[in-house]
Protein backbone atom coordinates (compact mmCIF):
# COMPACT_ATOMS: atom_id res chain seq x y z
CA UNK A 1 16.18 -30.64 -2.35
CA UNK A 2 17.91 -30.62 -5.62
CA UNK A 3 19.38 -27.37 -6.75
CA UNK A 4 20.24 -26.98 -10.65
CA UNK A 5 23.49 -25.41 -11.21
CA UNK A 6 25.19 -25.33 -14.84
CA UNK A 7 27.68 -28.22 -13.25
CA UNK A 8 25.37 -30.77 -12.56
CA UNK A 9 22.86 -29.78 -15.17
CA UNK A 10 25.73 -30.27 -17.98
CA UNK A 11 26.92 -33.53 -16.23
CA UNK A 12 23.46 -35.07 -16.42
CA UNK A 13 22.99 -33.53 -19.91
CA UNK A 14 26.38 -35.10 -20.76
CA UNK A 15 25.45 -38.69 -19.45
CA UNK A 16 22.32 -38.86 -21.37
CA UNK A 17 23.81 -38.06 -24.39
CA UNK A 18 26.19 -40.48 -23.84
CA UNK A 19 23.58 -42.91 -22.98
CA UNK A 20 21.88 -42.19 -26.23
CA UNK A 21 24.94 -42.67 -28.18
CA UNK A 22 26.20 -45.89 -26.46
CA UNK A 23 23.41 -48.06 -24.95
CA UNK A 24 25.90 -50.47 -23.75
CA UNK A 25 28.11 -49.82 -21.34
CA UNK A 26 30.68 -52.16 -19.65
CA UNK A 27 30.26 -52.75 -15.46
CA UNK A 28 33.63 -51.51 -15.06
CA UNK A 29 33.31 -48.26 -17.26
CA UNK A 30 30.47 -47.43 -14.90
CA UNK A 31 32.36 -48.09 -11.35
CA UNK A 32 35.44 -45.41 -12.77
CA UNK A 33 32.96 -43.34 -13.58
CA UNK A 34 30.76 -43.24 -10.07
CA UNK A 35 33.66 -41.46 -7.56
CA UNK A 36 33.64 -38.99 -10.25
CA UNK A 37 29.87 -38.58 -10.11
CA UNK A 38 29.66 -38.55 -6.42
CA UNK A 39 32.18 -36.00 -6.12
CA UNK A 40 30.69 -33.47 -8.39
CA UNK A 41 27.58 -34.19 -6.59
CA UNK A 42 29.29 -33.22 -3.27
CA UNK A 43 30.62 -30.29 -4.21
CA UNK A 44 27.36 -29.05 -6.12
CA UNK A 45 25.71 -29.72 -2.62
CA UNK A 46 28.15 -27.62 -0.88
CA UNK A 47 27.68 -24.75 -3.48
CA UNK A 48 24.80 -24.55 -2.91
CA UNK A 49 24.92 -25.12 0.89
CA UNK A 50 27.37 -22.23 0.90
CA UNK A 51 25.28 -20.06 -1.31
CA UNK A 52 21.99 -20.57 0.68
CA UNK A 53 23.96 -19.68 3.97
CA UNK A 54 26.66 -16.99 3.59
CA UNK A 55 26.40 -15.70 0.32
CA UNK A 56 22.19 -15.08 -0.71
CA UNK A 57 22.41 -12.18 -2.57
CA UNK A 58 24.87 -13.94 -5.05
CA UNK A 59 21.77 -14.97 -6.62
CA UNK A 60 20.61 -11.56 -7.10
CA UNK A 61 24.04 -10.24 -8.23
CA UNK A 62 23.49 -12.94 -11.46
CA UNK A 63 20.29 -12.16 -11.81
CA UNK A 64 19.09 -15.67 -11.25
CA UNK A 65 15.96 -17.47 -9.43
CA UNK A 66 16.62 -20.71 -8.75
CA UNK A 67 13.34 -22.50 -8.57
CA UNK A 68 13.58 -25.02 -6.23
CA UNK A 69 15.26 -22.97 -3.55
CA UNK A 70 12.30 -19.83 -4.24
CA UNK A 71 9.94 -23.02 -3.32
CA UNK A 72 11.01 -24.05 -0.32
CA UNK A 73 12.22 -20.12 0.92
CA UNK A 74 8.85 -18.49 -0.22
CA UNK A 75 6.71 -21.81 1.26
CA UNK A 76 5.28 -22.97 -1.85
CA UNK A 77 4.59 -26.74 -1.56
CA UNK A 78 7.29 -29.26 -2.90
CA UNK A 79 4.74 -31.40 -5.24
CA UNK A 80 3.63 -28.10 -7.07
CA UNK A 81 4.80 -28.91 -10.75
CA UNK A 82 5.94 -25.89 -13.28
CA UNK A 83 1.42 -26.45 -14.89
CA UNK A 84 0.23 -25.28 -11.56
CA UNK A 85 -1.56 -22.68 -12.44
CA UNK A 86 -1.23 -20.84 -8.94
CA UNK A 87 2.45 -20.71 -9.47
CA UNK A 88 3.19 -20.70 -13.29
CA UNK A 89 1.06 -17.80 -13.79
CA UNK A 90 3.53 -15.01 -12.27
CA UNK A 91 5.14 -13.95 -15.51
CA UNK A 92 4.28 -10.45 -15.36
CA UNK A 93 4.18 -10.98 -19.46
CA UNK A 94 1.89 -13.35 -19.97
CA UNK A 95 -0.96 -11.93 -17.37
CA UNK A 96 -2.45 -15.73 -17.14
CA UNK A 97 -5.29 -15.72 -14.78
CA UNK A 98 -4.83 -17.16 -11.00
CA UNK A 99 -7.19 -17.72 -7.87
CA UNK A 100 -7.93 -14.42 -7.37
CA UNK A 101 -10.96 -12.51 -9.35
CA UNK A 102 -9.63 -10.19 -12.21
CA UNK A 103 -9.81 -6.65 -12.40
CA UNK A 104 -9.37 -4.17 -14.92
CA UNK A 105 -6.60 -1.80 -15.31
CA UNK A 106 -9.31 0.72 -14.92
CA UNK A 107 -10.51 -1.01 -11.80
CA UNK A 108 -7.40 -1.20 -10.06
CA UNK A 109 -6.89 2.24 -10.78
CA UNK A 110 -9.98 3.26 -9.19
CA UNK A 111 -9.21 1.83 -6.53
CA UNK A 112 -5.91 3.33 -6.23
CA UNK A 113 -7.62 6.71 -6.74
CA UNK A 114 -10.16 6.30 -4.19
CA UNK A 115 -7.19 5.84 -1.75
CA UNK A 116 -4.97 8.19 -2.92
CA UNK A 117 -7.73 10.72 -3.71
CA UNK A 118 -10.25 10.52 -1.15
CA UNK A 119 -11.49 12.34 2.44
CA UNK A 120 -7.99 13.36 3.20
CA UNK A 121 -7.97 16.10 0.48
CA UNK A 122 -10.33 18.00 3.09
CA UNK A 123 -7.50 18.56 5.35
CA UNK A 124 -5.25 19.70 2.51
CA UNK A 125 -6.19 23.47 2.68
CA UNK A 126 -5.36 23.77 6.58
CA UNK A 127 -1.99 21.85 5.97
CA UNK A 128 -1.25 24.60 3.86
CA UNK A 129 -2.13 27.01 6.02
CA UNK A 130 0.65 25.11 8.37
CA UNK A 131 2.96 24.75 5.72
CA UNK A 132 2.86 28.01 3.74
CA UNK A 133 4.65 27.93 -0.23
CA UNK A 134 6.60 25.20 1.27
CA UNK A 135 3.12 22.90 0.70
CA UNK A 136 2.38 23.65 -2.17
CA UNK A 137 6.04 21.79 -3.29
CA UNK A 138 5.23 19.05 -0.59
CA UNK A 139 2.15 18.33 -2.65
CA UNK A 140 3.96 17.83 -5.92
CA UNK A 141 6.84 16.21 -3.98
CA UNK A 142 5.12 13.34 -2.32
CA UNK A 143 2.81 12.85 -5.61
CA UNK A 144 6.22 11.85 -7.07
CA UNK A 145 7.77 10.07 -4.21
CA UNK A 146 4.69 7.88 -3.39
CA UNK A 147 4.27 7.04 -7.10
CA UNK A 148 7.77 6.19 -7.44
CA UNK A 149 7.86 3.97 -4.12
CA UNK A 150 4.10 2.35 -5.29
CA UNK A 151 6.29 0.96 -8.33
CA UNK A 152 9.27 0.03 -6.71
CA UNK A 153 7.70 -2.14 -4.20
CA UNK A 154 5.64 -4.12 -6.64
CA UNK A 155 9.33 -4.55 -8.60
CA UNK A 156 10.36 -5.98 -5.38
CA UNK A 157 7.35 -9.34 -5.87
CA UNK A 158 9.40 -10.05 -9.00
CA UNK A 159 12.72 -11.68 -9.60
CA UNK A 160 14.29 -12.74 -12.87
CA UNK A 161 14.90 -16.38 -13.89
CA UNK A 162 17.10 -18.24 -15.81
CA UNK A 163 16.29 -16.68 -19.76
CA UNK A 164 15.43 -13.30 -18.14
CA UNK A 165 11.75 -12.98 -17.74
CA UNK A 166 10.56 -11.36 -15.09
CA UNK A 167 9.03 -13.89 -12.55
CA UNK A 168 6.30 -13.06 -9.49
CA UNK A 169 7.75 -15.08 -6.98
CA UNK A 170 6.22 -12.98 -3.79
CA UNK A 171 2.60 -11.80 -3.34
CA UNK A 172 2.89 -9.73 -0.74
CA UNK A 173 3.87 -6.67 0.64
CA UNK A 174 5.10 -9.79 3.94
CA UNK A 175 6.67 -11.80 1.57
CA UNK A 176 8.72 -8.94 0.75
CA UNK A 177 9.49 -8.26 4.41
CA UNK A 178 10.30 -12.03 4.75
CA UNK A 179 12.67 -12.02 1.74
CA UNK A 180 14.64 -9.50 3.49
CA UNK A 181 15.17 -10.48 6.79
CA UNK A 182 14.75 -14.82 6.17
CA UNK A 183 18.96 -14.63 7.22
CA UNK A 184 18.70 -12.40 10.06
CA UNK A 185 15.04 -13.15 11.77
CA UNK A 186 13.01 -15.48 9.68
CA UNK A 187 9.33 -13.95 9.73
CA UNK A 188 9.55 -11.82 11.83
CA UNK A 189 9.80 -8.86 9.49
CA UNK A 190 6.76 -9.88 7.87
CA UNK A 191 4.53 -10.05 11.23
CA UNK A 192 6.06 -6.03 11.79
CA UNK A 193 4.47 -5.31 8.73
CA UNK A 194 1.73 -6.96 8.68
CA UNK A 195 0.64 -5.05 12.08
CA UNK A 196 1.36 -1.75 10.68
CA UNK A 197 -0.94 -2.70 7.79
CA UNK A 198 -3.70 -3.69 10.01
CA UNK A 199 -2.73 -0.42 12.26
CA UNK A 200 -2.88 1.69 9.26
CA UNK A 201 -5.69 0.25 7.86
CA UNK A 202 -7.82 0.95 11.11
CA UNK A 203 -6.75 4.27 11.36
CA UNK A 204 -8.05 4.90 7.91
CA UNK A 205 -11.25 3.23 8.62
CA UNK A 206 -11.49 5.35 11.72
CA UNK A 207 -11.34 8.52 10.31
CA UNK A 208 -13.90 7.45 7.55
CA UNK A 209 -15.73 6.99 10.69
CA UNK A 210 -15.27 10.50 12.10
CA UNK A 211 -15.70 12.37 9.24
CA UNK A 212 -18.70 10.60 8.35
CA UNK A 213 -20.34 11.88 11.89
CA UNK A 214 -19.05 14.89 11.58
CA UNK A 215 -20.89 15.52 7.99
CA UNK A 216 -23.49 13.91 9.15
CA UNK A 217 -24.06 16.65 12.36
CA UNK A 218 -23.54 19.13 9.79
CA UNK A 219 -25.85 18.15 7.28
CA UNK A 220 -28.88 17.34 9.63
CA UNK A 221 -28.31 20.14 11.59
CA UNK A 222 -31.90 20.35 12.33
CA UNK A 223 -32.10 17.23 13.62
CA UNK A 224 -30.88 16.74 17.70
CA UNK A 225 -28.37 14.24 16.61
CA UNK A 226 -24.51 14.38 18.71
CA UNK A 227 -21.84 13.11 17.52
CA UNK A 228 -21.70 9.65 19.07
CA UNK A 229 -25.70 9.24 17.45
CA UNK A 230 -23.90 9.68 14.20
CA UNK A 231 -21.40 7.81 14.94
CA UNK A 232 -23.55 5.25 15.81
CA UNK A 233 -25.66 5.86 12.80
CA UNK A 234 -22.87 5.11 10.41
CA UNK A 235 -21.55 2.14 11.83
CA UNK A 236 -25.23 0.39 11.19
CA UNK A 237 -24.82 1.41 8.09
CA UNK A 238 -21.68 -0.23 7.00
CA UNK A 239 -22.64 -3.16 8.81
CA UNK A 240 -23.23 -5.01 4.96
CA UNK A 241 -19.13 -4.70 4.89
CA UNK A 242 -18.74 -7.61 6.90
CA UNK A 243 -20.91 -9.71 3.92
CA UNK A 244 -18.16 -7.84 1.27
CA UNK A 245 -15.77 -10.85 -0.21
CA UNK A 246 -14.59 -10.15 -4.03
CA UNK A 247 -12.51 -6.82 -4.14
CA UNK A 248 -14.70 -6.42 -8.00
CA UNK A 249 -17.21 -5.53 -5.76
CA UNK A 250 -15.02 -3.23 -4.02
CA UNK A 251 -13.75 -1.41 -7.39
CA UNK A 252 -17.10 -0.39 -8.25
CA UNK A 253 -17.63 1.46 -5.49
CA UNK A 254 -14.29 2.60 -5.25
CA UNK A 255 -15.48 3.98 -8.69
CA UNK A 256 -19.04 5.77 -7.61
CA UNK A 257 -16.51 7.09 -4.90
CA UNK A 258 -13.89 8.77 -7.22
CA UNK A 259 -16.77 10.20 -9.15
CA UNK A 260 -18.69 11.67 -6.25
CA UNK A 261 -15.14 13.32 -4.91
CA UNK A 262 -14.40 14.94 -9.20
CA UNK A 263 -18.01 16.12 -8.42
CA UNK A 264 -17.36 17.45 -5.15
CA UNK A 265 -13.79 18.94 -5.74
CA UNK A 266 -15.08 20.76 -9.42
CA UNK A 267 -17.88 22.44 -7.09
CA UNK A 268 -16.08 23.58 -4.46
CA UNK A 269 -13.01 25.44 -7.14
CA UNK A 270 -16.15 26.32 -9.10
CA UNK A 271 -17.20 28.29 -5.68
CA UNK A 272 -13.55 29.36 -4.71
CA UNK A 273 -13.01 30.69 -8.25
CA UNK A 274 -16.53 33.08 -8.19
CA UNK A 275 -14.79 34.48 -5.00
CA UNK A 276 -11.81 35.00 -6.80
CA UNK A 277 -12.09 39.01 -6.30
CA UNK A 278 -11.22 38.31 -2.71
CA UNK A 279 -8.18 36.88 -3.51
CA UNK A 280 -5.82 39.65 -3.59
CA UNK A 281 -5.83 39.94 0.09
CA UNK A 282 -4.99 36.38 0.75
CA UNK A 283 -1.25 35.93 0.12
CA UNK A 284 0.18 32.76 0.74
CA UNK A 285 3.67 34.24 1.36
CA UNK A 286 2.01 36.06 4.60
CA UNK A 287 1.76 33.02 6.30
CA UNK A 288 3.99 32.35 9.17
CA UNK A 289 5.17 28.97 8.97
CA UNK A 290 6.24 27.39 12.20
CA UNK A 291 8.39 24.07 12.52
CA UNK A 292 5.37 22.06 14.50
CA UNK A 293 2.46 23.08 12.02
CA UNK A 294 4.72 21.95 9.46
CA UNK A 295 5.58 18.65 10.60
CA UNK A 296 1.86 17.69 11.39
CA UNK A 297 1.34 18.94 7.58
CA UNK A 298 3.65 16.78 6.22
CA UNK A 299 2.13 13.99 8.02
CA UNK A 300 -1.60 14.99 6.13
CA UNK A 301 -0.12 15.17 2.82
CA UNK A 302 1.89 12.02 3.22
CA UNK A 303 -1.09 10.17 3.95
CA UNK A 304 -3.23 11.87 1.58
CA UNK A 305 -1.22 10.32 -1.00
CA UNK A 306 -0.95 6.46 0.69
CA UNK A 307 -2.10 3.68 -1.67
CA UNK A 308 1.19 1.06 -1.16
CA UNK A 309 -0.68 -1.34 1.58
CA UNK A 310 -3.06 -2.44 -1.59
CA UNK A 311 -0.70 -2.54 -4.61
CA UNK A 312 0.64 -6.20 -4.43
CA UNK A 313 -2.77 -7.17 -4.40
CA UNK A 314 -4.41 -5.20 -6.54
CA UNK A 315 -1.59 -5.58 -8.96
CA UNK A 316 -1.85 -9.43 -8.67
CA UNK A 317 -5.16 -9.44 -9.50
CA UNK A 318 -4.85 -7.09 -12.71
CA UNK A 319 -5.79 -8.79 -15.98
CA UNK A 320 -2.53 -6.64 -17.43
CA UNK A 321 0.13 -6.34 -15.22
CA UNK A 322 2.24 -4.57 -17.62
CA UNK A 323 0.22 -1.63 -17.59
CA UNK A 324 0.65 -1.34 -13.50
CA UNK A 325 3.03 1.27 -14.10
CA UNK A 326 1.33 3.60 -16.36
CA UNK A 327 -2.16 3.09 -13.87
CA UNK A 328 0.71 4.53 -11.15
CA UNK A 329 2.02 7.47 -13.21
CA UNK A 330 -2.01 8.45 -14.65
CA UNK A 331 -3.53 8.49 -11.05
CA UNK A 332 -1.11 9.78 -9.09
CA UNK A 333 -0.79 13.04 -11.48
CA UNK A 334 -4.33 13.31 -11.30
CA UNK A 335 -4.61 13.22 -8.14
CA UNK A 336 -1.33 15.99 -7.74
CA UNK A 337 -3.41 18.26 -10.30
CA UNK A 338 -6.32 18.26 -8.58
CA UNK A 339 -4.90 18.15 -5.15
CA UNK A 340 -3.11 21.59 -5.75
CA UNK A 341 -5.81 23.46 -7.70
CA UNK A 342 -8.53 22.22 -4.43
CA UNK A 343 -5.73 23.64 -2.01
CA UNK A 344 -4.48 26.75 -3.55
CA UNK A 345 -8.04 28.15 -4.54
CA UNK A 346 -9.72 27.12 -0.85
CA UNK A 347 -6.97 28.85 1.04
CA UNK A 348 -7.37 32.12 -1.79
CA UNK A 349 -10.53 32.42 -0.74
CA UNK A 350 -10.97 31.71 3.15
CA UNK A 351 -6.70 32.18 4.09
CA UNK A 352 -6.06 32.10 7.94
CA UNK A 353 -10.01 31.13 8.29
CA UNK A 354 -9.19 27.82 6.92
CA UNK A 355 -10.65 25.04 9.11
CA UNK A 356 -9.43 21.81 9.50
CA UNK A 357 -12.16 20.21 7.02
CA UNK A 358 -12.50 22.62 4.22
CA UNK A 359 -16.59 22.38 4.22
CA UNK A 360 -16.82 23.69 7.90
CA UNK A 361 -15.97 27.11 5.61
CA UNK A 362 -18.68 26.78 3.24
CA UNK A 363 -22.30 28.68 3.25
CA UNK A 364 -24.64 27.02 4.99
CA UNK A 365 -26.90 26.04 1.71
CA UNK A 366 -23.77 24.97 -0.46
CA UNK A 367 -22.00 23.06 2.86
CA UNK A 368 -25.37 20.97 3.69
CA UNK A 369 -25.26 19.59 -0.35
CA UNK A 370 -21.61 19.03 -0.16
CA UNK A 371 -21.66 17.28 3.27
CA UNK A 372 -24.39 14.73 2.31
CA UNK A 373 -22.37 13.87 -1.21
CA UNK A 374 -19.18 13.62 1.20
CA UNK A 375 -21.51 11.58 3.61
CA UNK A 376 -22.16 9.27 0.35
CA UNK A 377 -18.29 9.14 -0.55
CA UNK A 378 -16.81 8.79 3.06
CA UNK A 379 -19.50 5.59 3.32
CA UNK A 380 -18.15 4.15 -0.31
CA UNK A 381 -14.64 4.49 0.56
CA UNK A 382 -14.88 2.42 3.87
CA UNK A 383 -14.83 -0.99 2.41
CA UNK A 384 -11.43 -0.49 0.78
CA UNK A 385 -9.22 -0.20 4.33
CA UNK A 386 -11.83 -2.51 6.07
CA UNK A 387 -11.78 -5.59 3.30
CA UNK A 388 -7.82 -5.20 3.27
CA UNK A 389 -7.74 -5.23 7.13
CA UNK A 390 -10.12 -8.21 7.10
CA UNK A 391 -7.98 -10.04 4.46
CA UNK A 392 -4.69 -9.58 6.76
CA UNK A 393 -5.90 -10.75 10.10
CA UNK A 394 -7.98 -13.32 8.03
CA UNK A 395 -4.95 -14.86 6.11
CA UNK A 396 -1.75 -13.42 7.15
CA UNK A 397 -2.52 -13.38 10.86
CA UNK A 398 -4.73 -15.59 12.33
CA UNK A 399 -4.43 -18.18 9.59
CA UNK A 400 -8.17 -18.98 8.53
CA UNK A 401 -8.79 -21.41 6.53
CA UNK A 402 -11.92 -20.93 4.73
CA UNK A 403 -12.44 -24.15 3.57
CA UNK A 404 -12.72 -25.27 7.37
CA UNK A 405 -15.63 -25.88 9.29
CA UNK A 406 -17.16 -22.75 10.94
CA UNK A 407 -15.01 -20.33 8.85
CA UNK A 408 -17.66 -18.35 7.79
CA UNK A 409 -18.92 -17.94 11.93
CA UNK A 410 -15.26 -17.06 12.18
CA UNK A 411 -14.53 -14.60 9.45
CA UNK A 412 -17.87 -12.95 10.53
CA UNK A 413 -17.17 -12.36 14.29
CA UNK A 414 -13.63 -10.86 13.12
CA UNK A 415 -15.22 -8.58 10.61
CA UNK A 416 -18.13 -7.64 12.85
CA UNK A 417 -15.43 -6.61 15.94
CA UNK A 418 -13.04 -4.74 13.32
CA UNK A 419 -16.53 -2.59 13.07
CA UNK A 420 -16.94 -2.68 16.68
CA UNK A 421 -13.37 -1.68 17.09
CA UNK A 422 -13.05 1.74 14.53
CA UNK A 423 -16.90 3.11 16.41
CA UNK A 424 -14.99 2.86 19.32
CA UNK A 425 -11.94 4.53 18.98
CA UNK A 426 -14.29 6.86 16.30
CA UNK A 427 -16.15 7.98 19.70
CA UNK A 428 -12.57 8.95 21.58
CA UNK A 429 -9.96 10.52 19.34
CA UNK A 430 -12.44 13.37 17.20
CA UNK A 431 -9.73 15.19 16.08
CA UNK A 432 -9.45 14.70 12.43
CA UNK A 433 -6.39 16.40 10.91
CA UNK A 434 -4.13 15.80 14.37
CA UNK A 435 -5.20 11.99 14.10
CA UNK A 436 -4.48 12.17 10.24
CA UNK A 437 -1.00 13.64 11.14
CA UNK A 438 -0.17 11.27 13.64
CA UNK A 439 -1.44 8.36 11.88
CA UNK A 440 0.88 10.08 8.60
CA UNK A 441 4.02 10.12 10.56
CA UNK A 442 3.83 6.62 11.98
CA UNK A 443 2.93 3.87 9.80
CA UNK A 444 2.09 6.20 6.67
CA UNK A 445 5.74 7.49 6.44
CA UNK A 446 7.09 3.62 7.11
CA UNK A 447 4.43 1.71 4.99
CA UNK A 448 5.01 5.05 2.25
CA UNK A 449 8.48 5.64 2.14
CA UNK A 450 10.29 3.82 4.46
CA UNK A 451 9.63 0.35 3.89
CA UNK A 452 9.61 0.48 -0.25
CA UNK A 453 12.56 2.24 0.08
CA UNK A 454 14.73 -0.15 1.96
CA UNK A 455 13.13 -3.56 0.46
CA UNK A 456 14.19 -1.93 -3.32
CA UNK A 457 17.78 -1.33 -1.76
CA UNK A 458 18.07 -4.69 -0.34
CA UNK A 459 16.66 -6.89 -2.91
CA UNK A 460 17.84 -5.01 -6.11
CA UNK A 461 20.79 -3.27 -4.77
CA UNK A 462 23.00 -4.80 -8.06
CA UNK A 463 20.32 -3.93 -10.28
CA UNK A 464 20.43 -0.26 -9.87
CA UNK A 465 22.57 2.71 -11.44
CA UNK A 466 24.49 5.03 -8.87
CA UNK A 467 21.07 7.63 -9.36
CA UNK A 468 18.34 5.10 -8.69
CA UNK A 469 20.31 4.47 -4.88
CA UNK A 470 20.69 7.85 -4.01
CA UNK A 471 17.08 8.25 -4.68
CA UNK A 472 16.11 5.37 -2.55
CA UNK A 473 18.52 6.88 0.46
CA UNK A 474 17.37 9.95 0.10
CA UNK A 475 13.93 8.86 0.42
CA UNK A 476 14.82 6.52 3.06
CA UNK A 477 16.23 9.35 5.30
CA UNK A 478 13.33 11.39 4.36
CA UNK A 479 11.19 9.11 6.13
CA UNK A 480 12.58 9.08 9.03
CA UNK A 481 12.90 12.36 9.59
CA UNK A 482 9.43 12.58 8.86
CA UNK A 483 8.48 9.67 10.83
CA UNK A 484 10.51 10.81 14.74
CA UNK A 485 9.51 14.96 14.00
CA UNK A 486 5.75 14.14 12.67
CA UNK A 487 5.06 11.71 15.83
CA UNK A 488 6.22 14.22 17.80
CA UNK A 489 4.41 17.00 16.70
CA UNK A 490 0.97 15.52 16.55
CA UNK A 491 1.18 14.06 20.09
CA UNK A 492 1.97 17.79 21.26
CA UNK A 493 -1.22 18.86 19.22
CA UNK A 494 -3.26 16.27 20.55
CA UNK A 495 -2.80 16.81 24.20
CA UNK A 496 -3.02 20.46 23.86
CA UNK A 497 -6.55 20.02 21.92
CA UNK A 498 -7.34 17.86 24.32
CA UNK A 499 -6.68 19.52 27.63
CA UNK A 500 -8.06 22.64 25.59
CA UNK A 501 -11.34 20.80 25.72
């Protein structure tokens, strides 16, 4: 491996010149002039040695990449020259296209929308109910957090290099991981991640899953259908995800999605205001907020507001990276707009009658419209968490190689069980804003806050102003408090419910 340091780099820039100047040389100039040579060379080894070893974040207290040494940490092959366009394209200036299919900034923040903006905001007037005024800052509060920890871990895929250009030199959310703990456990920080992604993932596909049944019983009320025919019932029909394999096919209907939930979310207000007369004796300073309710609420908002498991791809794959930030602030206040004015005006209008999903509370004409256009959105935003599960087990985890023979049996038998796998747990655990906590407070709060949090402080730690760390320990210790008091909460809820039934 040759590392260039200014040393050796001027030595060799010295000896050409030199060469250039005086093509002839005598034999013995040469031999006094070797030890010399191989002694610089030595201790430029042993630099670097040193560096590599005991002293890594040197390199990130200058400022400096050193190519060579990001090949062989970040496994990129040692023949790849500087014109490979798979690794010379991760300015995030010049936005050169690479393997994967290009999105727009519009696409990307669709997608980010659908996520961010999706079934969860159902649960949203019942967590305030839990949470009292104290949600209503929550909902502002984690708009702003998650935002600002979306960013920061997309900062953490890029390093500077030598003239100060930002360079992509991860591309994903386990390459950060690995960058982090390559001195103290090589690896292994990226498999922990990777299985809360996949965890997380499912989890969100599951409760797709169970609110899709549960609109569906609503909605077809007439018909004898139970929940585990509905179940059932849905799962053929997102059978066609397993043949899903360009996310552009994904971003449209991550974009029918966030259109059907404006649609849905400007009806229901529309209803909520017309009931506004009502209002006066719901008072959101009555409500009685107690310490478990709270905690499972946190855990709903939280994960209302997740979106950082697909934001190294999805920002890899825009055709304008620069604009990544401004697709952050845009969605993420749209989504805390419309978030609050949804919340505020359903608990106004139904207040301690608030159910867990907001439709359960809606006449029986208006709620059997709204459930089939949720039916339509909860069945568009599956593909999102199931492609991005598929894509970690596929290349992160099991290692596929798609080129090989029988990939394609392969990649189809782990799609079709990942189906398999969310009806099945869909059919056991039918308690949607519980599992929605509990799912919030584990990987939500680490994949959320957590994580970003502590990768930013590790890897850019000389980078940032006194402000910008206390803002990534606060939101580190936030976290965890969130993380320990929201599991605990939402296992109590969920053995109550269930011993209850």
């Amino acid at each position: 491996m040759s590392v260039e340091f200014g040393g050796i780099e001027t030595l060799r820039v010295s000896c050409e010149s030199r060469a250039v100047c005086s093509p002839v040389l005598s034999s013995s100039s040469v031999r006094r002039a070797m030890p010399h040579f191989q002694l610089s060379q030595v201790k430029t080894h042993a630099e670097a040695l040193w560096m590599k070893r005991f002293h890594a974040a040197a390199e990130e207290n200058r400022g400096l990449v050193v190519r060579d040494e990001l090949a062989q940490t970040y496994g990129d092959s040692q023949d790849s020259s500087p014109e490979d366009p798979v690794h010379s394209d991760q300015s995030r200036e010049d936005g050169a296209p690479g393997t994967r299919p290009r999105i727009t900034t519009w696409e990307a923040g669709w997608n980010v929308t659908s996520a961010i903006q999706g079934m969860f905001v159902l649960g949203l007037p019942y967590a305030l109910l839990r949470s009292g005024y104290v949600g209503l800052l929550l909902l502002v509060s984690a708009a702003l957090i998650c935002s600002y920890t979306g960013k920061i871990l997309v900062s953490c895929l890029y390093e500077e290099d030598e003239t100060g250009h930002s360079v992509r030199v991860r591309h994903t959310y386990e390459d950060v991981a690995n960058a982090c703990c390559r001195h103290i456990c090589p690896y292994i920080g990226g498999k922990v991640v990777n299985a809360a992604q996949v965890v997380e993932l499912l989890m969100t596909c599951i409760l797709y899953l169970i609110v899709s049944s549960n609109l569906m019983c609503h909605s077809l009320f007439f018909l004898p259908l139970t929940p585990a025919t509905c179940s059932t019932i849905t799962f053929l029909i997102l059978v066609p995800c397993m043949l899903i394999r360009d996310l552009r096919v994904v971003s449209r209907l991550s974009l029918f999605c966030s259109l059907a939930q404006f649609l849905i979310t400007f009806i229901v207000i529309g209803y909520c205001l017309r009931q506004s007369p009502q209002w006066a004796s719901r008072r959101l300073s009555a409500v009685t907020v107690d310490f478990d309710g709270f905690q499972v609420a946190v855990g709903v908002i939280i994960f209302s507001y997740t979106s950082q498991i697909y934001l190294p791809t999805l920002e890899e794959s825009m055709t304008d990276r620069l604009d990544f930030d401004s697709m952050m602030n845009w969605t993420h206040a749209l989504a805390c707009v419309l978030k609050t004015a949804f919340s505020v005006t359903a608990f106004l209008t139904w207040g301690e009658e608030t159910k867990e999903v907001i439709t359960d509370n809606l006449p029986t004409a208006l709620r059997v419209v709204v459930n089939l256009c949720l039916l339509a959105k909860a069945l568009l935003s599956y593909p999102l968490p199931f492609y991005a599960a598929a894509e970690i087990l596929q290349t992160g985890v099991l290692k596929l190689d798609s080129s090989a023979d029988g990939a394609e049996r392969w990649t189809l038998l782990l799609r079709g069980s990942l189906l398999l796998l969310t009806l099945i747990m869909a059919l056991y655990v039918p308690h949607f804003s519980l599992l929605m906590g509990l799912t919030g407070s584990v990987t939500g709060a680490a994949m959320t806050l957590l994580l970003p949090a502590l990768f930013h402080l590790q890897l850019k730690w000389t980078e940032l102003d006194m402000s910008r760390r206390l803002a990534d320990l606060l939101i580190l210790l936030l976290g965890c408090f969130c993380s320990v008091s929201g599991v605990v909460c939402s296992i109590k809820g969920m053995v109550t419910a269930f011993e209850d039934k």
